[in-house]
C-alpha atoms as a PDB file:
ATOM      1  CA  UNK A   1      76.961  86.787 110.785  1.00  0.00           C
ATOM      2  CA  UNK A   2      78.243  89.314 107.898  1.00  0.00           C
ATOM      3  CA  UNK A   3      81.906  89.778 107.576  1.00  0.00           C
ATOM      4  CA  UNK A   4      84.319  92.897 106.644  1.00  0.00           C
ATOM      5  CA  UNK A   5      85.192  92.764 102.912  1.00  0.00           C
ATOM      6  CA  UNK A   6      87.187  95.210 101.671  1.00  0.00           C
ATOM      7  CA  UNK A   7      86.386  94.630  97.708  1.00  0.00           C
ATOM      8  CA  UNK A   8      88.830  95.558  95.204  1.00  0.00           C
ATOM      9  CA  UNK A   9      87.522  96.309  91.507  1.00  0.00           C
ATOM     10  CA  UNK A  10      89.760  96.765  88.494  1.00  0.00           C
ATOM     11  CA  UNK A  11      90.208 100.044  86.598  1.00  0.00           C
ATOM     12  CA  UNK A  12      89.870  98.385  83.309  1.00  0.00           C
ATOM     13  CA  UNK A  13      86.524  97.227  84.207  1.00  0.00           C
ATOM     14  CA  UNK A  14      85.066 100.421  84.430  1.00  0.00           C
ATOM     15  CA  UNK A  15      85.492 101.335  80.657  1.00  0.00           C
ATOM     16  CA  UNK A  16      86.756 103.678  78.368  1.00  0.00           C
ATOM     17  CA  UNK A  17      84.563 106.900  78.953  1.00  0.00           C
ATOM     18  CA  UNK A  18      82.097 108.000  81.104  1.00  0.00           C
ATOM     19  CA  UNK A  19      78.488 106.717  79.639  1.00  0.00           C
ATOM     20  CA  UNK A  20      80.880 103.226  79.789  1.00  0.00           C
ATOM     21  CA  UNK A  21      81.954 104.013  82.851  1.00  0.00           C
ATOM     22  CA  UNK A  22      78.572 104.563  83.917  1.00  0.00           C
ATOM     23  CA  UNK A  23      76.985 101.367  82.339  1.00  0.00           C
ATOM     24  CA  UNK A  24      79.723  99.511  83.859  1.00  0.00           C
ATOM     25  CA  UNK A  25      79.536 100.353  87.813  1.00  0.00           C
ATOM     26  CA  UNK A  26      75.738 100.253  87.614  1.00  0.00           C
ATOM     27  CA  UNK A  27      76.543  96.779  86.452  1.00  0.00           C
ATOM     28  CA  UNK A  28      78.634  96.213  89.554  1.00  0.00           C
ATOM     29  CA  UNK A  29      76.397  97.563  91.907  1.00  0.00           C
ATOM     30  CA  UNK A  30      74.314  94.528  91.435  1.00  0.00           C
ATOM     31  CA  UNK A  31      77.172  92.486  92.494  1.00  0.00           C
ATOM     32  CA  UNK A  32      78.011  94.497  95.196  1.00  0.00           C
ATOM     33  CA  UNK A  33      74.299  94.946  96.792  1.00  0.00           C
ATOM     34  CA  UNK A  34      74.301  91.491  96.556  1.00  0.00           C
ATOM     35  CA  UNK A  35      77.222  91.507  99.119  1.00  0.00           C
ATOM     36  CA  UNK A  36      75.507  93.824 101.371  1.00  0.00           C
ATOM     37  CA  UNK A  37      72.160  92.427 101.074  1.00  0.00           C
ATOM     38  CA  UNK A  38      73.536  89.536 102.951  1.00  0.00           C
ATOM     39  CA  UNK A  39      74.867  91.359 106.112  1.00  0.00           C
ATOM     40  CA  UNK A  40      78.311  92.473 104.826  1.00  0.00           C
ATOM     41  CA  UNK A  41      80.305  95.575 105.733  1.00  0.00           C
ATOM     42  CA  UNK A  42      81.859  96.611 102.624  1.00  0.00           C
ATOM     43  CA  UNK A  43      84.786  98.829 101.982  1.00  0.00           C
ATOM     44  CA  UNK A  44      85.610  99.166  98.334  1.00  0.00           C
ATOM     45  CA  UNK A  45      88.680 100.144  96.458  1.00  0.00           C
ATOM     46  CA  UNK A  46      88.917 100.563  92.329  1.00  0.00           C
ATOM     47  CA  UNK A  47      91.513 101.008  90.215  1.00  0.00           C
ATOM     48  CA  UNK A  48      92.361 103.881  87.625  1.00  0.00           C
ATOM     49  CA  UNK A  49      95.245 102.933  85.277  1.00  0.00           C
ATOM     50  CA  UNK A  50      92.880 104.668  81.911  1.00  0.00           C
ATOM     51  CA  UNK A  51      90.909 107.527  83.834  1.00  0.00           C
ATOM     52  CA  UNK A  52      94.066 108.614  85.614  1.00  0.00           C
ATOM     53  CA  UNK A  53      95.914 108.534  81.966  1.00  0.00           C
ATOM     54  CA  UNK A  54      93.517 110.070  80.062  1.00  0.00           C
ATOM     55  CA  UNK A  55      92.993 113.229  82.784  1.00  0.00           C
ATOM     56  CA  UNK A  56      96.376 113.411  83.072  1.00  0.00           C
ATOM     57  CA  UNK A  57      97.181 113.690  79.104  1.00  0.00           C
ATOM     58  CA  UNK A  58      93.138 116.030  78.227  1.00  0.00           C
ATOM     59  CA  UNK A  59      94.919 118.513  81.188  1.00  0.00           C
ATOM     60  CA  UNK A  60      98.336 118.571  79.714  1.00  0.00           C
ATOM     61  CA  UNK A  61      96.885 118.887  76.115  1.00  0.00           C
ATOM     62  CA  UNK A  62      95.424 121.341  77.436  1.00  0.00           C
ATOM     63  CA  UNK A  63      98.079 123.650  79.066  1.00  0.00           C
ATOM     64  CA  UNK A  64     100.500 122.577  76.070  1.00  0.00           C
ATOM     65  CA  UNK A  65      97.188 124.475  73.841  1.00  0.00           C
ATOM     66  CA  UNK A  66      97.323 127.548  76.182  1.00  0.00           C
ATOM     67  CA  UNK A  67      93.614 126.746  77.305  1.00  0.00           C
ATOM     68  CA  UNK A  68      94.429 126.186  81.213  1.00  0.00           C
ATOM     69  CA  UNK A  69      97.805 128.187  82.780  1.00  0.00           C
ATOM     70  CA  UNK A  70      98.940 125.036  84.462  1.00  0.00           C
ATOM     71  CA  UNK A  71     100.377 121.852  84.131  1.00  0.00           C
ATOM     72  CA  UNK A  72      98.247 119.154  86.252  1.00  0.00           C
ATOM     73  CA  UNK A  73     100.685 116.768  88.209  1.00  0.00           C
ATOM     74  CA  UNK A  74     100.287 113.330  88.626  1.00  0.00           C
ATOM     75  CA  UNK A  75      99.056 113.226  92.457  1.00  0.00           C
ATOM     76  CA  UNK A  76      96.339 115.895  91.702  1.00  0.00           C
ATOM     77  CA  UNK A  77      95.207 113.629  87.989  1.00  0.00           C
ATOM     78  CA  UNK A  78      95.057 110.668  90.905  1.00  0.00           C
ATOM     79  CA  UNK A  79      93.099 112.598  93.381  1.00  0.00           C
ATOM     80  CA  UNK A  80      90.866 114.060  90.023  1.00  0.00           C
ATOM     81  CA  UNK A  81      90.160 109.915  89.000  1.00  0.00           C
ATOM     82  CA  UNK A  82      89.465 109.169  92.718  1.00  0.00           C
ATOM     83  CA  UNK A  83      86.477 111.786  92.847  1.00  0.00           C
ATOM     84  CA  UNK A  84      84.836 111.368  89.747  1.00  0.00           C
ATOM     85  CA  UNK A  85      84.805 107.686  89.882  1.00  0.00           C
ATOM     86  CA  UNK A  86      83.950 107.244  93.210  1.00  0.00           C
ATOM     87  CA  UNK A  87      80.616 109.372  92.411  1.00  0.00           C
ATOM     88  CA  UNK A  88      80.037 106.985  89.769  1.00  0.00           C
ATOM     89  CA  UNK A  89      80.475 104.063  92.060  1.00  0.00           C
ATOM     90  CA  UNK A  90      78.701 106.116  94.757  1.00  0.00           C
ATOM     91  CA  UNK A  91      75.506 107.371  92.793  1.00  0.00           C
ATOM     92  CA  UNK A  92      75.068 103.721  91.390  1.00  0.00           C
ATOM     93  CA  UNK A  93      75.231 101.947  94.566  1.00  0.00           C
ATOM     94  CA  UNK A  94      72.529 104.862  96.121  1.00  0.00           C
ATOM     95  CA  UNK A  95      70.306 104.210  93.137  1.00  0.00           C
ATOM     96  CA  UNK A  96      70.705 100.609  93.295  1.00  0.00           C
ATOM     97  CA  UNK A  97      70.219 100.191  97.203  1.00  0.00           C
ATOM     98  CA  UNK A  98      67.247 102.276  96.954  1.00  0.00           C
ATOM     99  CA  UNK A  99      65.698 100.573  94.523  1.00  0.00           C
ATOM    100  CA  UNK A 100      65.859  97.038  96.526  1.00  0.00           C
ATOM    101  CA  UNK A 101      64.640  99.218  99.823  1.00  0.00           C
ATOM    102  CA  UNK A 102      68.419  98.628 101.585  1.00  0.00           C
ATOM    103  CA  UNK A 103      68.799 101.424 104.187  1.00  0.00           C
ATOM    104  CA  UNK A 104      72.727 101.824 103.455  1.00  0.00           C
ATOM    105  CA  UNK A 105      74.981 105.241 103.042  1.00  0.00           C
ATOM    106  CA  UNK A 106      77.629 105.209 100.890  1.00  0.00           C
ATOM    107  CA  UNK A 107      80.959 107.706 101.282  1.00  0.00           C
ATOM    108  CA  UNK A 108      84.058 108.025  99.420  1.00  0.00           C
ATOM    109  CA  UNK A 109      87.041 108.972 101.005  1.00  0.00           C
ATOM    110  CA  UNK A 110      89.701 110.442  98.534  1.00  0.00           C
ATOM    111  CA  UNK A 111      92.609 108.941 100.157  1.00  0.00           C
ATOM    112  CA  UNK A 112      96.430 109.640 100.574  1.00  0.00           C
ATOM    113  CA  UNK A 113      99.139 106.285 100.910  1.00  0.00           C
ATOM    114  CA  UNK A 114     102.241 106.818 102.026  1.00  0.00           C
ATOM    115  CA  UNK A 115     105.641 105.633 100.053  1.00  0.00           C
ATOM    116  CA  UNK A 116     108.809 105.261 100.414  1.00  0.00           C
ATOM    117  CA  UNK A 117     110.984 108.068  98.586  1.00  0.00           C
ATOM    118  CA  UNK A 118     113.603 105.987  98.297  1.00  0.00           C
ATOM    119  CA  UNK A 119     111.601 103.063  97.138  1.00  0.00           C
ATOM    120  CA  UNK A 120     113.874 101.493  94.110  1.00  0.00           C
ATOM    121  CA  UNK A 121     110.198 101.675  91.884  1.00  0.00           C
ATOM    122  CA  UNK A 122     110.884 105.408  91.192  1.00  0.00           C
ATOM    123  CA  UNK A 123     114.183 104.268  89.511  1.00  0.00           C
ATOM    124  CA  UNK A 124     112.519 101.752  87.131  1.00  0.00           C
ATOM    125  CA  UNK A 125     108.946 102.890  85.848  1.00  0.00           C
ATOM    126  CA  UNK A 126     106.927  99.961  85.212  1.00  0.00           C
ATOM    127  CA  UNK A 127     102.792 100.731  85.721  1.00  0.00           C
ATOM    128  CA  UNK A 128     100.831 101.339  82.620  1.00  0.00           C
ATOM    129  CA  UNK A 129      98.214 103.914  82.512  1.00  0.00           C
ATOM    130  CA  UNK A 130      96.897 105.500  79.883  1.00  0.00           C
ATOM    131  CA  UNK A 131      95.540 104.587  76.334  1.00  0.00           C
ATOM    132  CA  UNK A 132      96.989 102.199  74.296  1.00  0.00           C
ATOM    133  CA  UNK A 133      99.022 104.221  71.307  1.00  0.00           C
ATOM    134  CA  UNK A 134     101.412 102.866  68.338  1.00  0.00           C
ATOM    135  CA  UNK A 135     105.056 102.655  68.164  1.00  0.00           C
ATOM    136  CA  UNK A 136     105.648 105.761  66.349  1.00  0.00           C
ATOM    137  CA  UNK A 137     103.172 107.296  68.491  1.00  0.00           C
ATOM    138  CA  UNK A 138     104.849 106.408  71.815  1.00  0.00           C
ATOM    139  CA  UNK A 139     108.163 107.335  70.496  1.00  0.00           C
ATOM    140  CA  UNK A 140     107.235 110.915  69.465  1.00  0.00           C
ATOM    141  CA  UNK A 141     105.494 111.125  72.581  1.00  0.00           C
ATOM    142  CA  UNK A 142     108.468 110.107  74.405  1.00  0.00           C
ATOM    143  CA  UNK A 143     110.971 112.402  72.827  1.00  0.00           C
ATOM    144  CA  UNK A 144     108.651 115.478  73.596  1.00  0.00           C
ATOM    145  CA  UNK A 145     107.905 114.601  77.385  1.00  0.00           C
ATOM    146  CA  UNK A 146     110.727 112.247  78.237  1.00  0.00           C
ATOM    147  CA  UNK A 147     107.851 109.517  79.150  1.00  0.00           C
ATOM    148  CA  UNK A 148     108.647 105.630  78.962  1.00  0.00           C
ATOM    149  CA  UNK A 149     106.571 103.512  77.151  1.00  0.00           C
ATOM    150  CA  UNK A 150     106.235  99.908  76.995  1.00  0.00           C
ATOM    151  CA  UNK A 151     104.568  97.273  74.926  1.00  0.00           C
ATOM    152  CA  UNK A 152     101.718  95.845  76.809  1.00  0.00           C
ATOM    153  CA  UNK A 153     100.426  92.729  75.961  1.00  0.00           C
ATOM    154  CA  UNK A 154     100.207  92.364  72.373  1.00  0.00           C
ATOM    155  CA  UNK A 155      97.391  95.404  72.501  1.00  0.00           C
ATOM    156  CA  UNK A 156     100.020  98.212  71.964  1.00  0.00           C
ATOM    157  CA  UNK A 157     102.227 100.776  73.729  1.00  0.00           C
ATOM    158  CA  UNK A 158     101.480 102.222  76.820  1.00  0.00           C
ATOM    159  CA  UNK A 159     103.406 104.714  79.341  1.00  0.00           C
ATOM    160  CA  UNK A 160     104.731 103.740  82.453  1.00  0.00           C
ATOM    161  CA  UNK A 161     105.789 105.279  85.686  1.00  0.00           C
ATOM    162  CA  UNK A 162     106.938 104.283  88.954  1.00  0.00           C
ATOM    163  CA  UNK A 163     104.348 101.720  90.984  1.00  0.00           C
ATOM    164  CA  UNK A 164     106.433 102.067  94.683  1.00  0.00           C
ATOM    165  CA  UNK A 165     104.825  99.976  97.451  1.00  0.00           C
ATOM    166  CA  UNK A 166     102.202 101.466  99.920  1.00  0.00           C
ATOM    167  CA  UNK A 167     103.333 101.799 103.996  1.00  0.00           C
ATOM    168  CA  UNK A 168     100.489 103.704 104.970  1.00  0.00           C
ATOM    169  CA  UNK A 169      97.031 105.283 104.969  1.00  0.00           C
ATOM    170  CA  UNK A 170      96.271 108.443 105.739  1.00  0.00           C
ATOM    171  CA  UNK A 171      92.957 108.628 106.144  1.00  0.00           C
ATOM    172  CA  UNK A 172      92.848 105.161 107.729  1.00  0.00           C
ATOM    173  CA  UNK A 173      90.549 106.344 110.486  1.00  0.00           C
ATOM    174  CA  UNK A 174      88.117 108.195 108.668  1.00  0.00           C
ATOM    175  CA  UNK A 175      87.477 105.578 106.800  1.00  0.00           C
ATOM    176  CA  UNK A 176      87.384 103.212 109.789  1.00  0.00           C
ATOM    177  CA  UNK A 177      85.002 105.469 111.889  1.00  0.00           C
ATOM    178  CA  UNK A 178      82.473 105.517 108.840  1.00  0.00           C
ATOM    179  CA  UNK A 179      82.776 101.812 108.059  1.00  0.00           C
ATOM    180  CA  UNK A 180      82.343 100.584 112.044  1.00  0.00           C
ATOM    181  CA  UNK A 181      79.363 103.014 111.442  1.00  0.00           C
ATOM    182  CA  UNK A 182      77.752 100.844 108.852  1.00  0.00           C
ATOM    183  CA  UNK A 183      78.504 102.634 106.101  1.00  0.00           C
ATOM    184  CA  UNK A 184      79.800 101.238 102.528  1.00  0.00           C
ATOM    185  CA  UNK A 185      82.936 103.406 102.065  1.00  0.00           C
ATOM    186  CA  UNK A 186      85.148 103.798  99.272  1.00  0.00           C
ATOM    187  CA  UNK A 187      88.514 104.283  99.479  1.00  0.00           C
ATOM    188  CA  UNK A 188      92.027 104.148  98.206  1.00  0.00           C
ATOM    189  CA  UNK A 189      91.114 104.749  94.964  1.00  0.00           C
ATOM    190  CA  UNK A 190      93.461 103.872  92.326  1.00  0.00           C
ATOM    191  CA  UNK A 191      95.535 102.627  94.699  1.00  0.00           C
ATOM    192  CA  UNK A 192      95.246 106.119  96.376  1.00  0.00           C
ATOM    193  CA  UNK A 193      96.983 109.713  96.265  1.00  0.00           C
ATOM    194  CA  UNK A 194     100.890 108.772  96.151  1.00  0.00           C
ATOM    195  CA  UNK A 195     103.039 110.759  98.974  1.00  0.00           C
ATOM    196  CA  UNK A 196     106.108 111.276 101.355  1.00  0.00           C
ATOM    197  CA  UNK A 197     106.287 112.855 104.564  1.00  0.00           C
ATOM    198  CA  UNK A 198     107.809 115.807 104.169  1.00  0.00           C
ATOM    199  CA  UNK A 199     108.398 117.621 107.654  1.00  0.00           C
ATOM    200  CA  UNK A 200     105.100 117.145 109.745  1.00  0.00           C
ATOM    201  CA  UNK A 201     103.042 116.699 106.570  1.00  0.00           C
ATOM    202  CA  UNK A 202     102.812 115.328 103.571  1.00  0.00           C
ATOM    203  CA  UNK A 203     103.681 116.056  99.406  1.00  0.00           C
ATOM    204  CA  UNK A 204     102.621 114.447  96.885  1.00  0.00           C
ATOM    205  CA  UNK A 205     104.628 112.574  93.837  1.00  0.00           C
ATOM    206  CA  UNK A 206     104.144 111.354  90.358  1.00  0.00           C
ATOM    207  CA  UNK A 207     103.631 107.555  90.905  1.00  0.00           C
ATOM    208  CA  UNK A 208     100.633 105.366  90.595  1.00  0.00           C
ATOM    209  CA  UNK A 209     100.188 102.831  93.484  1.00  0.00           C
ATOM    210  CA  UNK A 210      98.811  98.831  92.749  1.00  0.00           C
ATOM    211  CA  UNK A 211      95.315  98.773  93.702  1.00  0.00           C
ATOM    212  CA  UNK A 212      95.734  95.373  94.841  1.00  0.00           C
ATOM    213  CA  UNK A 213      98.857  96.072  97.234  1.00  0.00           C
ATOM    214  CA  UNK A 214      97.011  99.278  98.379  1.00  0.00           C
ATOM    215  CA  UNK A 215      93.858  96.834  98.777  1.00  0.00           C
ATOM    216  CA  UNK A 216      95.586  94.041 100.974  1.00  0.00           C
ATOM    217  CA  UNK A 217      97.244  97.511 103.212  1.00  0.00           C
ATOM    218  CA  UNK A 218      93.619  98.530 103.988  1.00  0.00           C
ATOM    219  CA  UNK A 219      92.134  95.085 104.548  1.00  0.00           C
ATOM    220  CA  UNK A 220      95.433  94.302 106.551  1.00  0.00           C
ATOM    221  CA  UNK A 221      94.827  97.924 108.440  1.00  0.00           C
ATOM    222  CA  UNK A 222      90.845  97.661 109.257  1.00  0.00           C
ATOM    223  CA  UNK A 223      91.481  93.983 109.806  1.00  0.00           C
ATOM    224  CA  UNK A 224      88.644  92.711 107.576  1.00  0.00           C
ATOM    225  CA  UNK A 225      87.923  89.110 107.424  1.00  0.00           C
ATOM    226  CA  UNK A 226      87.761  88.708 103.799  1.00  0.00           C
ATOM    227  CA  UNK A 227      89.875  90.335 100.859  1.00  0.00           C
ATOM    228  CA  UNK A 228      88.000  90.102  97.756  1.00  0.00           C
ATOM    229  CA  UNK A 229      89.719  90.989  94.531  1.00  0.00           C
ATOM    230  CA  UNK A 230      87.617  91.041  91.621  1.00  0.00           C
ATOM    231  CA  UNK A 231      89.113  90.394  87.813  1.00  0.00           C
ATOM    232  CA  UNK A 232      87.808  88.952  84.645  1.00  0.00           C
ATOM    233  CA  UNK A 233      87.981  85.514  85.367  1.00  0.00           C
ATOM    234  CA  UNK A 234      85.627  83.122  88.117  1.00  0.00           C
ATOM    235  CA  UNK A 235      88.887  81.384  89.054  1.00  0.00           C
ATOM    236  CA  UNK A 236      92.613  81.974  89.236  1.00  0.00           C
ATOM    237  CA  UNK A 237      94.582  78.989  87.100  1.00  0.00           C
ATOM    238  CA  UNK A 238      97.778  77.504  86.544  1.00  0.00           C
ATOM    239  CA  UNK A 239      98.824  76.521  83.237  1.00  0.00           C
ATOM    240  CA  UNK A 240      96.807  79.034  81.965  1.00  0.00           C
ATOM    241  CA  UNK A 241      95.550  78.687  78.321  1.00  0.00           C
ATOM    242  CA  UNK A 242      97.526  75.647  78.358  1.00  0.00           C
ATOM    243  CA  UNK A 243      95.690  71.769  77.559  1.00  0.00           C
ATOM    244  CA  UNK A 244      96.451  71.218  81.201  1.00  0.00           C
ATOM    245  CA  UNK A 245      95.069  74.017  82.501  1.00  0.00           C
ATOM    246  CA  UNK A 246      93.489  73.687  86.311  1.00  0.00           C
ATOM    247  CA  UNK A 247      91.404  76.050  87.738  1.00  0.00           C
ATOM    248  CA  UNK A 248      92.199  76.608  91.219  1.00  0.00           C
ATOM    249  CA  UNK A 249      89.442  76.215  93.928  1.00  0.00           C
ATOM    250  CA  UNK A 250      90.158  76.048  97.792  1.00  0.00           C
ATOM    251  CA  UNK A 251      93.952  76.998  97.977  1.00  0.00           C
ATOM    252  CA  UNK A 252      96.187  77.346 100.976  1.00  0.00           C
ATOM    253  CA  UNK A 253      98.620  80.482 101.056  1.00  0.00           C
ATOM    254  CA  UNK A 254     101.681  77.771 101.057  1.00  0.00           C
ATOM    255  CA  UNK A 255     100.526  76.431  98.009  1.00  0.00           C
ATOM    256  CA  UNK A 256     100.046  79.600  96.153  1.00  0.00           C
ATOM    257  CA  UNK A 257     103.391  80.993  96.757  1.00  0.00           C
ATOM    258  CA  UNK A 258     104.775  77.609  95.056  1.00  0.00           C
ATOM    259  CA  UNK A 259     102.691  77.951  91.784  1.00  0.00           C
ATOM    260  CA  UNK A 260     103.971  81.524  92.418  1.00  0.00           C
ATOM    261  CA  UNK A 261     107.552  80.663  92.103  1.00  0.00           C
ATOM    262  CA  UNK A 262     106.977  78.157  89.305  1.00  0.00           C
ATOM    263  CA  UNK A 263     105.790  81.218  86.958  1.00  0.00           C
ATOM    264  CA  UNK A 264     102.494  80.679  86.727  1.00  0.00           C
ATOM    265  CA  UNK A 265     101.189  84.037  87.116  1.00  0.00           C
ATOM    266  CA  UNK A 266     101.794  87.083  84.506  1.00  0.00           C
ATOM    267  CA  UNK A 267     103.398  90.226  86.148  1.00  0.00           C
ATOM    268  CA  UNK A 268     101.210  92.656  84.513  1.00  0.00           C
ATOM    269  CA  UNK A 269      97.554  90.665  85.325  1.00  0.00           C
ATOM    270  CA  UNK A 270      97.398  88.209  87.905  1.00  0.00           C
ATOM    271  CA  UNK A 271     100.359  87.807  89.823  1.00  0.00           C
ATOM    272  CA  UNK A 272      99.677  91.065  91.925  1.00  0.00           C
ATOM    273  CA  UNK A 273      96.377  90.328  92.816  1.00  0.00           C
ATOM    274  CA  UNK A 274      97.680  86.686  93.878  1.00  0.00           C
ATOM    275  CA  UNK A 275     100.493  88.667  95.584  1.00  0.00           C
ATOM    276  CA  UNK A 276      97.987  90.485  97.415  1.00  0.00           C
ATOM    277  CA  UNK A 277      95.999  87.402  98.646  1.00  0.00           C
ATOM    278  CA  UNK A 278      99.119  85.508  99.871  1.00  0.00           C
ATOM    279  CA  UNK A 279     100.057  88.525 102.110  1.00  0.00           C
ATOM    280  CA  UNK A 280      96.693  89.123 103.633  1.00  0.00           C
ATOM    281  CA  UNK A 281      96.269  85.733 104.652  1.00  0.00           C
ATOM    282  CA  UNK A 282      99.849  85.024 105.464  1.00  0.00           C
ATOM    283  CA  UNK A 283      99.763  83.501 109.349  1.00  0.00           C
ATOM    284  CA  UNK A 284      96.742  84.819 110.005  1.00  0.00           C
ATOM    285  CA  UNK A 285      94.322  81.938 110.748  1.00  0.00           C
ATOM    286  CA  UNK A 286      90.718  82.398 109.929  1.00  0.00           C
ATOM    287  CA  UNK A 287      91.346  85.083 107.263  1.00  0.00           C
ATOM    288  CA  UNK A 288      90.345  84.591 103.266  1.00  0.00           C
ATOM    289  CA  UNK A 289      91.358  85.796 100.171  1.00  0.00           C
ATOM    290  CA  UNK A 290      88.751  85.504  96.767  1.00  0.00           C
ATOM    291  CA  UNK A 291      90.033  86.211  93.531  1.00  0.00           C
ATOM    292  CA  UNK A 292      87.114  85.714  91.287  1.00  0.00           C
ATOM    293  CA  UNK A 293      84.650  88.139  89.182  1.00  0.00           C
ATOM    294  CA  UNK A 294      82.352  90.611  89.826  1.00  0.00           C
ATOM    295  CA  UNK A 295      79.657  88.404  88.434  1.00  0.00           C
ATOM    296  CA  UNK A 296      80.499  86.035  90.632  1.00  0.00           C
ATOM    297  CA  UNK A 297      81.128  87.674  93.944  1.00  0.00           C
ATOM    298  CA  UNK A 298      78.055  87.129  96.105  1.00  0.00           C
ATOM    299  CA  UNK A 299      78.601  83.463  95.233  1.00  0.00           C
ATOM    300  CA  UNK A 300      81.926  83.102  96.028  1.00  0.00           C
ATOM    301  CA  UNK A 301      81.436  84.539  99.565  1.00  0.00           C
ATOM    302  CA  UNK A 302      77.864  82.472 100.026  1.00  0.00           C
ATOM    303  CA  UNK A 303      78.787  78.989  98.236  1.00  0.00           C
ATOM    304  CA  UNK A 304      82.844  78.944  98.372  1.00  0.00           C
ATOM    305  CA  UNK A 305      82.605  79.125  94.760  1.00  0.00           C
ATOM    306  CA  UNK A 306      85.313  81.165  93.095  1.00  0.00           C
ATOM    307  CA  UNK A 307      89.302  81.000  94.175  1.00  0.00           C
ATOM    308  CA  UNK A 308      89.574  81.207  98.056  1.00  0.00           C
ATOM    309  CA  UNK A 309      93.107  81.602  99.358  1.00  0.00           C
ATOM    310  CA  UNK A 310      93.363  80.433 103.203  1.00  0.00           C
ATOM    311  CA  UNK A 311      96.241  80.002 105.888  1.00  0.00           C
ATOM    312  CA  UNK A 312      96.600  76.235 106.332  1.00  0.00           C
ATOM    313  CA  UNK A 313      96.702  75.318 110.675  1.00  0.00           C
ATOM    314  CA  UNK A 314     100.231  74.067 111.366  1.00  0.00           C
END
């Protein structure tokens, strides 16, 4: 009996460019067919911390140079990232479904989440998008735009800008209708479009939304059986990089959120995707979380291998 995975791949995975970008999701449509091969329903979500960056900064450039009359805000760059890598995710998946005779359609949805306005995220920037740049790079940047940047990681300096939580989906029933339709959908992308309500509709605002909280909304909303977040790694660990480092296997929700509080998991990496996992799960018998990579996806839901966050029966 298949299951409904909503499958969440990073933005950094997908490269640097488009022939990367390219090479890189017809990679992952391996993985993924794998999935579907074996009687899945998949609904997929992707991140877009570069591509949204990099649009966002080519567009400005570009109005700054007097070659386009408008600035391009940070909702439309979103929507922009959402289209052009969903057709990369979309044409791969085609090509590589056809190719193994799998009678599948695939959709993407460009999808608007709802935040807060008053979220306290817009007050302190803190999601990093965009090329990495030098120190007197970000700070000239900076005093011409007014952007924050960051050090990230030992790799450089990146901007920043405000990551408020998702309370809703837009689209949600689209994206249901074509999914209980057997379609493989993709959705949310990059977290999705950021809005408010404004009246009876909705505006959109310069934010970018965590994939993985957007993820866990949608899995939480289309009540999927399995969230599957994918990341560099086969296994989530404590004492990471450490001699007595332990990779984590079978792990119940209660368990998580105490390596949680003991530190274990970086802010800017893992900790959202566990995050993500504890709150999908949370009371909700029968569900499971995987953290674990692409390349090892189809075994984690097949074999158990990989980490599998569960809700432990009272």
């Amino acid at each position: 009996m298949g299951k409904r995975i909503v499958v969440a791949l990073g933005g950094n995975a997908l490269g640097n460019s488009v022939s990367e970008q390219l090479a890189q999701v017809s990679e992952a449509a391996v993985s993924i067919a794998n999935l579907v091969e074996t009687g899945n329903d998949l609904v997929i979500t992707h991140g877009n911390g570069p591509q949204v960056g990099m649009i966002h900064k080519g567009l400005n450039h570009s109005y700054s140079e007097g070659v386009i009359g408008t600035e391009m805000p940070f909702a439309e760059c979103s929507a922009l990232s959402g289209g052009y890598i969903g057709y990369h995710i979309q044409n791969a998946l085609i090509n590589e479904f056809k190719r193994r005779g799998i009678e599948k359609q695939v959709a993407t949805v460009i999808t608007q989440v709802v935040v807060d306005p008053q979220d306290p995220a817009f007050l302190n920037p803190s999601k990093p998008i965009g090329e990495f740049v030098s120190l007197n790079e970000a700070e000239r940047i900076s005093e011409a735009k007014g952007y924050v940047f960051v050090e990230d990681s030992g790799r450089g300096y990146r901007r920043v800008v405000p990551s408020p939580l998702p309370i809703d989906i837009v689209e949600i029933e689209a994206i249901r209708k074509l999914s209980n339709e057997g379609m493989v959908v993709i959705a949310c992308g990059g977290g999705g479009i950021p809005v408010i309500t404004e009246g009876s509709g909705y505006k959109g605002v310069d934010a970018v939304i965590d994939k993985d909280a957007t993820s866990n909304l949608l899995a939480e909303m289309l009540d999927a059986n399995v969230l599957m977040v994918l990341t560099a790694v086969d296994n989530v660990a404590i004492n990471f990089n450490k001699p007595d480092m332990e990779k984590l296997q079978r792990v119940s929700r209660t368990d998580l959120e105490k390596y949680v509080n003991e530190g274990h998991f970086a802010k800017g990496s893992m900790l959202p995707k566990v995050l993500a996992a504890i709150s999908f799960v949370r009371n909700r018998l029968g569900r499971e979380a995987v953290i674990t990579s692409l390349e090892n996806s189809a075994h984690a839901i097949a074999e158990g291998n990989g980490t599998i966050v569960y809700e432990a029966a009272v």
